[in-house]
Protein backbone atom coordinates (compact mmCIF):
# COMPACT_ATOMS: atom_id res chain seq x y z
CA UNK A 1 2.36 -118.37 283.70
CA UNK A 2 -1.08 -119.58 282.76
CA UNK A 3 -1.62 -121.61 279.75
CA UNK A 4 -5.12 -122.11 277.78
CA UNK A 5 -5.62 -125.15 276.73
CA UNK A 6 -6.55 -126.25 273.14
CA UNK A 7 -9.89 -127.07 272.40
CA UNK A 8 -9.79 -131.34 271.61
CA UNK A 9 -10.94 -132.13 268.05
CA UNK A 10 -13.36 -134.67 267.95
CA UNK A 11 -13.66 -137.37 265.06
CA UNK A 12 -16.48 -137.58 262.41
CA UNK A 13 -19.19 -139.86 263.27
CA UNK A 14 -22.56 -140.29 261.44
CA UNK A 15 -24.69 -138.29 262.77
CA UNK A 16 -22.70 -134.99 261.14
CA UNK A 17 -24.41 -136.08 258.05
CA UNK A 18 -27.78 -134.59 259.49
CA UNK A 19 -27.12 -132.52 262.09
CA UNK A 20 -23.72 -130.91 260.81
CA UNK A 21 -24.05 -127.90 258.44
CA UNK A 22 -20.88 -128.68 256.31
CA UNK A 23 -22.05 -131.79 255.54
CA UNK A 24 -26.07 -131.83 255.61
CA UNK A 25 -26.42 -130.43 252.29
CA UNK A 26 -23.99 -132.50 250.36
CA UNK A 27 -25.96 -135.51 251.99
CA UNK A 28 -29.07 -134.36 250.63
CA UNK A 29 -27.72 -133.63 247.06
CA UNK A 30 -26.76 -137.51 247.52
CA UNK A 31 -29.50 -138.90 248.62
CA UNK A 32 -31.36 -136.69 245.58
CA UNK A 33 -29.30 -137.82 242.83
CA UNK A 34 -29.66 -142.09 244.09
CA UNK A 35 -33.59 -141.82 244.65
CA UNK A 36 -33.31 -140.11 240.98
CA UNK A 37 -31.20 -143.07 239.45
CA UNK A 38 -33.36 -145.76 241.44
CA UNK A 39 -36.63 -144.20 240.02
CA UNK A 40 -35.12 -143.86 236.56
CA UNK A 41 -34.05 -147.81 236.83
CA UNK A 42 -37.48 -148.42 237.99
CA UNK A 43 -38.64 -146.92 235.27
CA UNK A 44 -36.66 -148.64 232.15
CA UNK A 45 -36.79 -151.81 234.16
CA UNK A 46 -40.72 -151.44 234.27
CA UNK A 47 -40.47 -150.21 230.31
CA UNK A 48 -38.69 -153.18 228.98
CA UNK A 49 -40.46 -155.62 230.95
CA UNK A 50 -43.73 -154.33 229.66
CA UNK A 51 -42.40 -154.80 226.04
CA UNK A 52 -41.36 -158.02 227.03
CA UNK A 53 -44.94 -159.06 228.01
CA UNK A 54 -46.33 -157.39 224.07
CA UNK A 55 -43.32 -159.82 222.27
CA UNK A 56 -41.84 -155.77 221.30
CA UNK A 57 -38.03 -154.37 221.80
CA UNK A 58 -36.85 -150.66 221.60
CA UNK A 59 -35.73 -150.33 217.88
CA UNK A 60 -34.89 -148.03 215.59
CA UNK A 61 -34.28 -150.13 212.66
CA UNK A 62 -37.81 -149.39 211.06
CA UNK A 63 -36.32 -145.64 210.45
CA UNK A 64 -34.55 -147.39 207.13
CA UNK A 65 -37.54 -149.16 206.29
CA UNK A 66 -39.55 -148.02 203.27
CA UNK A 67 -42.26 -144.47 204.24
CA UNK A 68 -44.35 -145.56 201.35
CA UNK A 69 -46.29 -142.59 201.60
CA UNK A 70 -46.43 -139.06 199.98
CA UNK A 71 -45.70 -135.96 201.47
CA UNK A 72 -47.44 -133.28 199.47
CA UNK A 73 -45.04 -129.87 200.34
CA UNK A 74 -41.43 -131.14 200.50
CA UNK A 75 -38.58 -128.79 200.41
CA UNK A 76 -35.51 -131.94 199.53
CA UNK A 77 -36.01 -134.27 197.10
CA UNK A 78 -38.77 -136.95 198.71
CA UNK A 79 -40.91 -139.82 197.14
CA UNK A 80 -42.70 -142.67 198.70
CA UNK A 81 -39.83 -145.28 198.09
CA UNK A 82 -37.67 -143.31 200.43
CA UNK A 83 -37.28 -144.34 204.10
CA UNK A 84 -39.14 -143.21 207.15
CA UNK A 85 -35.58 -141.56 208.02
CA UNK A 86 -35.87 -139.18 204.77
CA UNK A 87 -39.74 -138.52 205.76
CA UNK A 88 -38.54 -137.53 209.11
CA UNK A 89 -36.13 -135.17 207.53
CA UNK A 90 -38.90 -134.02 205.47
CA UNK A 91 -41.22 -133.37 207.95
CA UNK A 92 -38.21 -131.42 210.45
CA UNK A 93 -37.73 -129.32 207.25
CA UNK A 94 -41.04 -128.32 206.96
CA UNK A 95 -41.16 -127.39 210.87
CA UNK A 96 -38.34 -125.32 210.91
CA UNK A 97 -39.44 -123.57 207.88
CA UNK A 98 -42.70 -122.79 209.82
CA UNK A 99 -41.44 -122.05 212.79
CA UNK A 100 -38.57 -120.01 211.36
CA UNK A 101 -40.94 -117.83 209.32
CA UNK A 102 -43.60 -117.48 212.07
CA UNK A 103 -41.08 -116.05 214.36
CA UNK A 104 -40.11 -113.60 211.98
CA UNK A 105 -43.73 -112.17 210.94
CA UNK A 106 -44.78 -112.76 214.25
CA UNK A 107 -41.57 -110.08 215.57
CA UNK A 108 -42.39 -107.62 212.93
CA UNK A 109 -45.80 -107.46 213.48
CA UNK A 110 -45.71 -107.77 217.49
CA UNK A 111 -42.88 -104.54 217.42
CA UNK A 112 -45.72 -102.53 215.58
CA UNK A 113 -48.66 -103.49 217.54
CA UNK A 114 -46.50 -102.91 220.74
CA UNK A 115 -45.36 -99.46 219.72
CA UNK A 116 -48.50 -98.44 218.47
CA UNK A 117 -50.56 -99.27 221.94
CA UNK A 118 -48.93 -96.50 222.95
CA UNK A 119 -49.43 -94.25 220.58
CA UNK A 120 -51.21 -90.39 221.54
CA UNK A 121 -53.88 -91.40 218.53
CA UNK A 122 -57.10 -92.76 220.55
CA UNK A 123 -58.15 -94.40 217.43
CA UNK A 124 -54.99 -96.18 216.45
CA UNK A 125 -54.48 -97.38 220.30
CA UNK A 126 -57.59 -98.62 220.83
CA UNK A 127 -57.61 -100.69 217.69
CA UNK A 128 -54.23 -102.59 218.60
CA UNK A 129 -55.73 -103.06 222.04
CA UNK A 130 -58.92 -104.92 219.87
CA UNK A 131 -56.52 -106.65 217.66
CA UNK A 132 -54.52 -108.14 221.44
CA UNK A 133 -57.62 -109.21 223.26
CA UNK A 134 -59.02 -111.34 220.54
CA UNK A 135 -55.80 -112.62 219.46
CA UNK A 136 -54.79 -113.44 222.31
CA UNK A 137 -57.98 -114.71 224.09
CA UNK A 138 -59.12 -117.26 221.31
CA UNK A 139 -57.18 -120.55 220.83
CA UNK A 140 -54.60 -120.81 218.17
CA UNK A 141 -55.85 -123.97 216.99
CA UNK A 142 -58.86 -122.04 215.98
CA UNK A 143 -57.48 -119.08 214.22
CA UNK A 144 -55.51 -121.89 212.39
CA UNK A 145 -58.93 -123.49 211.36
CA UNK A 146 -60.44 -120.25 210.68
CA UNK A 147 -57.65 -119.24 208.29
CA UNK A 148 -57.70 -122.70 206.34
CA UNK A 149 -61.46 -122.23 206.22
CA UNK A 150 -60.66 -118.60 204.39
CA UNK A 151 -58.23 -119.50 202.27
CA UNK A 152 -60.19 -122.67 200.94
CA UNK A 153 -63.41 -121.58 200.52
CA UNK A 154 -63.80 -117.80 200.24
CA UNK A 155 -60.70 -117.53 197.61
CA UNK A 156 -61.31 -117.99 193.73
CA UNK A 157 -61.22 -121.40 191.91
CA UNK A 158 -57.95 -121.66 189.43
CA UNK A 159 -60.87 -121.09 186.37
CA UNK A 160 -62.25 -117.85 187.92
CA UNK A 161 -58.67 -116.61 186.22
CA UNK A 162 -59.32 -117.28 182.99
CA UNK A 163 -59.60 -115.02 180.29
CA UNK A 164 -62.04 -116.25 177.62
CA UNK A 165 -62.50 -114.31 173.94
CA UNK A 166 -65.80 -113.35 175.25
CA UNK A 167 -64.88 -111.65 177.86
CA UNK A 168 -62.24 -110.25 175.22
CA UNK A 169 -64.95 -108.76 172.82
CA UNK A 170 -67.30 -107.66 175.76
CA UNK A 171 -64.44 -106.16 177.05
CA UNK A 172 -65.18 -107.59 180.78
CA UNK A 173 -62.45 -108.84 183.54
CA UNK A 174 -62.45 -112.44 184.90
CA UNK A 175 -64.06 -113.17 188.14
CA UNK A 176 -60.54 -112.91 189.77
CA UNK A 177 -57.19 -111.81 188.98
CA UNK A 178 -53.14 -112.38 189.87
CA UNK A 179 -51.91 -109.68 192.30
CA UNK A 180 -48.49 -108.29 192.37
CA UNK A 181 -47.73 -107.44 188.76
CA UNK A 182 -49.75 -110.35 188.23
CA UNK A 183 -47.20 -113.11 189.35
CA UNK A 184 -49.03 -114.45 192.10
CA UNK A 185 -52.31 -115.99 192.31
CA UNK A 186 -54.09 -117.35 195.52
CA UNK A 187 -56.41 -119.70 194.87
CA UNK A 188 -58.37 -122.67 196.81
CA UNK A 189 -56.08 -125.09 195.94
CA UNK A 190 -53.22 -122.87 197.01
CA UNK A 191 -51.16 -119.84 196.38
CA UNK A 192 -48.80 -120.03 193.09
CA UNK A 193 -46.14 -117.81 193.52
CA UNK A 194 -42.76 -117.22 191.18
CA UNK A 195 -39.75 -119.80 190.92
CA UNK A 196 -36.42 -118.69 190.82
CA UNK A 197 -34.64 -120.19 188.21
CA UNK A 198 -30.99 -119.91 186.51
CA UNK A 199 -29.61 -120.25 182.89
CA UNK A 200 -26.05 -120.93 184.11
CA UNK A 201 -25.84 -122.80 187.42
CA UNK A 202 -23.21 -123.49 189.50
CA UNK A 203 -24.68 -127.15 190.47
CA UNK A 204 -25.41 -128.65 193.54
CA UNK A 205 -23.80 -130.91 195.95
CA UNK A 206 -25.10 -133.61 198.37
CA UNK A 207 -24.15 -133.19 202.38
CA UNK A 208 -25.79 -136.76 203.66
CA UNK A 209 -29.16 -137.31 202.74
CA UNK A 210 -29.72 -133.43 201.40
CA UNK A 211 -28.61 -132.03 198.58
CA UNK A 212 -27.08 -127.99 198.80
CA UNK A 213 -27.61 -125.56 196.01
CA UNK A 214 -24.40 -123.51 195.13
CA UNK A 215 -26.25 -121.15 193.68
CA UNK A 216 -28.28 -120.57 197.30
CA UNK A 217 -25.06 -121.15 198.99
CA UNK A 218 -23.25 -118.27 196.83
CA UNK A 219 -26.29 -116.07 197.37
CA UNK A 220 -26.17 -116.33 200.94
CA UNK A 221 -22.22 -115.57 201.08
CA UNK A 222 -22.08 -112.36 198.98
CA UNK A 223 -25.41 -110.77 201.05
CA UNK A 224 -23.22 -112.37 204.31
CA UNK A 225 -19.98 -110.10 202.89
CA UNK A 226 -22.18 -107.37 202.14
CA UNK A 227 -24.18 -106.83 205.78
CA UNK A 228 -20.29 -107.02 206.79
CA UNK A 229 -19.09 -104.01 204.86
CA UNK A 230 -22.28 -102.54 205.18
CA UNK A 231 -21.92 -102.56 209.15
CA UNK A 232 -17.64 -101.69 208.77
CA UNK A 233 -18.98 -98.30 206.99
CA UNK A 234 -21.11 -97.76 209.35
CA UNK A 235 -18.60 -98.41 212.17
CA UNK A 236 -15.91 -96.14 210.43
CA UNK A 237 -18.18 -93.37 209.97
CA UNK A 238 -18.79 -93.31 213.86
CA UNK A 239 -15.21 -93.38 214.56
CA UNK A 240 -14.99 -90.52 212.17
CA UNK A 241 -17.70 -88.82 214.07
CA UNK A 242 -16.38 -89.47 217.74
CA UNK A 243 -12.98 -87.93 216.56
CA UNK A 244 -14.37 -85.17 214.68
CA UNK A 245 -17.92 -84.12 215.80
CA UNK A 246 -18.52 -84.04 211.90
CA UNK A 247 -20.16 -87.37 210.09
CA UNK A 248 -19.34 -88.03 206.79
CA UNK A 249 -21.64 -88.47 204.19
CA UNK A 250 -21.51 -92.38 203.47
CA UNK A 251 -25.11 -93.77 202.19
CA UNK A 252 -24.02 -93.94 198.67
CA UNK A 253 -21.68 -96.38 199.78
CA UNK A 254 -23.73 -98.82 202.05
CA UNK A 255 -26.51 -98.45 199.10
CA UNK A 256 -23.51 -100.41 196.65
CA UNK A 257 -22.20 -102.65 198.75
CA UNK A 258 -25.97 -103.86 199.89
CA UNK A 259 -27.29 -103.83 196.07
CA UNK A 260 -24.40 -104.22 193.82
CA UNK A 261 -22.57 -107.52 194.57
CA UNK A 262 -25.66 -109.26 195.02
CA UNK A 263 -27.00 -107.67 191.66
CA UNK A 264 -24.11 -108.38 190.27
CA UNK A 265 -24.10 -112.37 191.15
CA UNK A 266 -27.44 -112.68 190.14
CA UNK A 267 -26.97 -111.36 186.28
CA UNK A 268 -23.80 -113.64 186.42
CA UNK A 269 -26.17 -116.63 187.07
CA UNK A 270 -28.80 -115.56 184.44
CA UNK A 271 -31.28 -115.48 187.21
CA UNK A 272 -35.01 -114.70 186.56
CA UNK A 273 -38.25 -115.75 187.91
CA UNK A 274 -40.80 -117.94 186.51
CA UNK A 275 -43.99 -116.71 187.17
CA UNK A 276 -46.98 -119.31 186.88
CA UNK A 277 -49.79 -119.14 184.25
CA UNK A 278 -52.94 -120.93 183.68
CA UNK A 279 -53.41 -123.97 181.50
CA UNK A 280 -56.10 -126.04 181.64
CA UNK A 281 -57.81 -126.45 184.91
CA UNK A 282 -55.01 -125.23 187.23
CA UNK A 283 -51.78 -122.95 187.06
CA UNK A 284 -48.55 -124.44 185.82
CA UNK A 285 -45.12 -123.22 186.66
CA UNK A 286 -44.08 -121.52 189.80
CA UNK A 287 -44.33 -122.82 193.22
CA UNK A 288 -47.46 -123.97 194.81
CA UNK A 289 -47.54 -122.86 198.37
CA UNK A 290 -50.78 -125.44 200.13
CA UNK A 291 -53.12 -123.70 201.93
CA UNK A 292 -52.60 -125.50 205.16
CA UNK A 293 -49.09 -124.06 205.18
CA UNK A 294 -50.34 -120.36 204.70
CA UNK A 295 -53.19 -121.08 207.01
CA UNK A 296 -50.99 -122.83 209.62
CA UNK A 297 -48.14 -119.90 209.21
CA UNK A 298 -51.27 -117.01 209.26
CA UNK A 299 -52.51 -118.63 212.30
CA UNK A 300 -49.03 -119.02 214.13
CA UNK A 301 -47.75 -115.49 213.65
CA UNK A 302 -51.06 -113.47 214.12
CA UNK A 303 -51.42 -115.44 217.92
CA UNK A 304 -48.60 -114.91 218.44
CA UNK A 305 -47.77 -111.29 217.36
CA UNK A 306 -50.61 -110.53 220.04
CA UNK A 307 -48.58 -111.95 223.01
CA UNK A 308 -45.39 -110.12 221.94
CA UNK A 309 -47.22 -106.66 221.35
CA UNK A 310 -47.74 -106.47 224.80
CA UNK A 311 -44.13 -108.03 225.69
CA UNK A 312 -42.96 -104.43 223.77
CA UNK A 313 -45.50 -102.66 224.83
CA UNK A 314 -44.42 -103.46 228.37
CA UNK A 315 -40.77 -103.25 227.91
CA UNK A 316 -41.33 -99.50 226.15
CA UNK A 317 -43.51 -98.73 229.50
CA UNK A 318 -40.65 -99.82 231.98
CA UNK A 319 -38.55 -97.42 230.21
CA UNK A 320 -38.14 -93.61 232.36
CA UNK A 321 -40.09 -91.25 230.91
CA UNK A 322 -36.66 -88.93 231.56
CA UNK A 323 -34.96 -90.60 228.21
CA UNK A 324 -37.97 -89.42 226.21
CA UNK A 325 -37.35 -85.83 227.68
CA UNK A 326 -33.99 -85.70 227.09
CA UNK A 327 -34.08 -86.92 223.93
CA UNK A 328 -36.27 -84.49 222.47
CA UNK A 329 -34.47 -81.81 224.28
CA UNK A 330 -31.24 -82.74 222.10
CA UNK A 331 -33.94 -82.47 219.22
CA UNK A 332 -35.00 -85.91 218.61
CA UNK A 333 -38.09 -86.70 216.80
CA UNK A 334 -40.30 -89.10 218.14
CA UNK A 335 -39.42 -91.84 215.71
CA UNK A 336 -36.21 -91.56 215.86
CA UNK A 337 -36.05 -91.61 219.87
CA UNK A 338 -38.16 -94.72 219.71
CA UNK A 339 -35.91 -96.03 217.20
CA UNK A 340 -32.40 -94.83 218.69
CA UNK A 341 -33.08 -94.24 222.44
CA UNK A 342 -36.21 -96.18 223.90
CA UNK A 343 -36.48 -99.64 221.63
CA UNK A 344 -32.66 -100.25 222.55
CA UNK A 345 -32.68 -100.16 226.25
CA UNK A 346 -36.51 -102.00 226.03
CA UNK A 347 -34.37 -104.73 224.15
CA UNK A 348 -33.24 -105.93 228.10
CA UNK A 349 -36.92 -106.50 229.20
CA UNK A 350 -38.55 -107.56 226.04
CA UNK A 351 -35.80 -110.62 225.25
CA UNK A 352 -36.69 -112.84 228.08
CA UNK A 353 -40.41 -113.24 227.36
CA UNK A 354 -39.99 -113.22 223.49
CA UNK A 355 -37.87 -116.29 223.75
CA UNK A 356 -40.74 -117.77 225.46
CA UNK A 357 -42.78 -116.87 222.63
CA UNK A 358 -40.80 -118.12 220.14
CA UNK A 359 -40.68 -121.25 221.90
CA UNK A 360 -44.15 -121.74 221.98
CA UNK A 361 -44.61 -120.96 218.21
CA UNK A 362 -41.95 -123.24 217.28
CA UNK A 363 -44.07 -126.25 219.71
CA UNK A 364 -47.70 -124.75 218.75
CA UNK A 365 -46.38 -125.68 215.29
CA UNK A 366 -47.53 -129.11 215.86
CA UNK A 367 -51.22 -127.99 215.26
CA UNK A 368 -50.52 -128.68 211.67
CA UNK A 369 -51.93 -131.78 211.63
CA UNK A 370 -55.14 -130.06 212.09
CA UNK A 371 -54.72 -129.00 208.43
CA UNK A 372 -53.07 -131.55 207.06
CA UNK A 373 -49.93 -129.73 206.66
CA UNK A 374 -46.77 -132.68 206.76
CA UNK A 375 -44.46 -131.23 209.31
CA UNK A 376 -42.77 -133.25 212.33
CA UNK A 377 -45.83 -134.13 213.68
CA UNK A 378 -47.66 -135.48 210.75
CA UNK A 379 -45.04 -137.34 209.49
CA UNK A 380 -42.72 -139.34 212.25
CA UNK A 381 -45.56 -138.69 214.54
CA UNK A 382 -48.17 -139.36 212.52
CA UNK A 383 -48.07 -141.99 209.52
CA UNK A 384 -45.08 -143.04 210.13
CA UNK A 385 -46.13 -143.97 213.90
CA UNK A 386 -49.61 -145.72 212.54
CA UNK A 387 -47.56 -147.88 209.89
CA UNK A 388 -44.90 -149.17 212.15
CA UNK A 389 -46.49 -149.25 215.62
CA UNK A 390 -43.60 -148.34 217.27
CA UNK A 391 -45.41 -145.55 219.12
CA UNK A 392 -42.52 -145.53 222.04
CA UNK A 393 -39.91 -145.02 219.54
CA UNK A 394 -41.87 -142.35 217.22
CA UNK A 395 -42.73 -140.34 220.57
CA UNK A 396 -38.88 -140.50 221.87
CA UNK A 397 -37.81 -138.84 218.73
CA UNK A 398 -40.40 -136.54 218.35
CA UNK A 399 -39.69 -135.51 222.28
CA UNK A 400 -35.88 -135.57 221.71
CA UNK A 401 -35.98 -133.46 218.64
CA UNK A 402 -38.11 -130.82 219.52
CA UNK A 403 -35.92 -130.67 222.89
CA UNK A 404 -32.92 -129.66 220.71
CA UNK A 405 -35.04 -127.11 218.46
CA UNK A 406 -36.14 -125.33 221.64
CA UNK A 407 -32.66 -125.34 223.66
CA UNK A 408 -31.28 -123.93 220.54
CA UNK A 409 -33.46 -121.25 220.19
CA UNK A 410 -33.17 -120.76 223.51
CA UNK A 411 -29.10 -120.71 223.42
CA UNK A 412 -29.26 -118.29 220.46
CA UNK A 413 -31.39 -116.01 222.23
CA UNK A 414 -29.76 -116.20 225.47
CA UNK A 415 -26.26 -115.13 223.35
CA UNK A 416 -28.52 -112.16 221.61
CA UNK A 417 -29.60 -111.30 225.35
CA UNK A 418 -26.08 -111.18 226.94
CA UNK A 419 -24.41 -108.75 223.70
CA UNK A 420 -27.91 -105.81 224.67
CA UNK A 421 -28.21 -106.43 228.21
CA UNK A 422 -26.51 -103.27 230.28
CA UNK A 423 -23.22 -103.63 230.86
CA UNK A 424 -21.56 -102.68 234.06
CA UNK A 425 -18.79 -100.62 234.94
């Protein structure tokens, strides 16, 4: 009876690190990663040395020194005897709030341009196709100059408001007036705009170096428990409908639980607005919004609303035709099937791109300094860099931080992306 014979196993040697495909691409992940680590140790070793050589160190200590500067739009409690730390805090504040709003105006306004390039109405197309290609063609940092220059020298001077008892007995209006129900007034040195303010509130309490309103923090909670009800209605109501073929009538409902616990909080707290009025040479009360943080915000959104009308307008286009059809054969009007039927399923193609738009609002942000607006830039990166001349230090932070700022916006998004994407069976 013949017998095969087994093949002999031979040992590992060397040369399987190369020539062997098990083992030829963990060697080259290896040999990555140590040529990585050696280049990194290069580079500190070269870093420290070179400090060495200037008499510096890497230190952080001068972040508890005193800022000794003013910051002149703060949204926490800031004056020059605080530390560079707090004018760091200060100045992250003031990009996020930026940033934060930008997005937001820049989405609402993109969505419209976007749906409206594609509208039947030559005219109307055709105009949003204007508003895109100069938008989008001209440098941010110079619709951000040309909006400071607008709001600083074609608006009215704080007198041009006044109402004198000439004008009174000629029974002629002052060069400018307040707009909306005259409790806001735009001006060159800014735009004043209400204060809320409460006769009984609930206090405030400090979380580290910032200080937390309980009356914002209430606020926030009760319209939080309201969107929540608001959506369970909405949620019962199709249940109701999948069961029965029959929705019930519930609008009165989500109308009170949007409006009346807020409402309700709000008389509670005695709340009411202060509205600001002139005195003098210049409006007192209110808030005073600076130019350069209109200007910067005006300039941020409006660039980048023009990038993310054509993101929509794309993600509409890449939708079949066929769900139009169909949806106007179940009797659909056109808003509502770009509402219920088209924008929805867009969502899948238009999310990727946007969150590299928000991204580069959020870093385009920056520009500030080219109005003088105090944000992250202008203040860590900025005066605080020229007083200290730790310029390594100032630029590590600044790096670091708006690392973290963009990975979470691009986390959030990413979690937003994965609950519309299509989900498969």
């Amino acid at each position: 009876m013949a017998t095969t014979a087994e093949t002999p196993q031979s040992g590992f040697r060397l040369g399987m690190l190369i020539y062997d495909t098990r083992y030829r691409s963990i060697t080259i992940q290896i040999v990555v990663v140590l040529l990585c680590m050696a280049a990194a140790a290069w580079l500190i070793d070269n870093l420290f040395s070179n400090l060495a050589d200037r008499g510096k160190d890497l230190s952080f200590s001068f972040l508890w020194n005193r800022a000794g500067y003013d910051i002149n739009q703060t949204l926490i409690p800031y004056s020059n005897d605080d530390t560079h730390f707090r004018a760091l805090l200060v100045g992250l504040v003031n990009t996020i709030l930026v940033s934060v709003l930008g997005c937001i105006a820049a989405t609402i306004i993109g969505v419209f341009v976007g749906v409206l390039r594609l509208s039947s109405n030559w005219l109307v197309a055709r105009l949003m196709t204007v508003y895109v290609e100069i938008f989008r063609n001209v440098p941010v940092l110079l619709w951000i100059l040309v909006a400071f220059a607008v709001f600083t020298e074609v608006t009215p001077q704080p007198r041009d408001f006044k109402v004198t008892d000439q004008m009174v007995a000629e029974g002629t209006e002052p060069a400018a007036s307040m707009i909306l129900f005259d409790s806001v007034a735009v001006t060159n040195r800014g735009t004043f705009i209400p204060k809320a303010l409460y006769e009984r509130s609930l206090g405030e309490i400090k979380i580290g170096f910032l200080p937390i309103s309980l009356n914002t923090v209430a606020i926030l909670a009760v319209i939080a428990a309201s969107i929540f009800a608001f959506r369970r209605i909405r949620k019962n109501a199709s249940d109701v409908q999948d069961r029965t073929g029959l929705r019930p009538s519930t609008w009165w409902m989500e109308l009170l639980v949007l409006f009346v616990p807020l409402l309700a909080l709000l008389i509670a707290l005695g709340f009411h607005l202060e509205r600001p009025t002139l005195g003098g040479f210049n409006f007192t009360g209110g808030i005073l919004v600076l130019n350069s943080f209109m200007a910067l915000w005006l300039g941020l959104t409006l660039y980048t609303a023009a990038f993310i009308g054509e993101i929509v307008r794309a993600g509409i286009a890449a939708i079949s035709k066929g769900q139009s059809e169909a949806a106007a054969a179940l009797g659909l009007r056109p808003r509502r099937t770009m509402s219920l039927v088209i924008l929805p399923q867009a969502l899948r193609v238009i999310i990727p791109p946007l969150i590299s738009q928000y991204l580069n609002l959020t870093k385009n942000s920056s520009l500030a300094i080219a109005v003088s607006y105090m944000d992250l830039r202008g203040t860590l990166g900025g005066i605080t860099l020229n007083q200290t001349g730790r310029e390594l230090e100032c630029m590590l932070l600044l790096m670091l931080i708006y690392l973290v700022i963009s990975l979470m916006i691009s986390g959030g998004m990413n979690v937003y992306n994965n609950s519309v994407k299509l989900k498969e069976r």
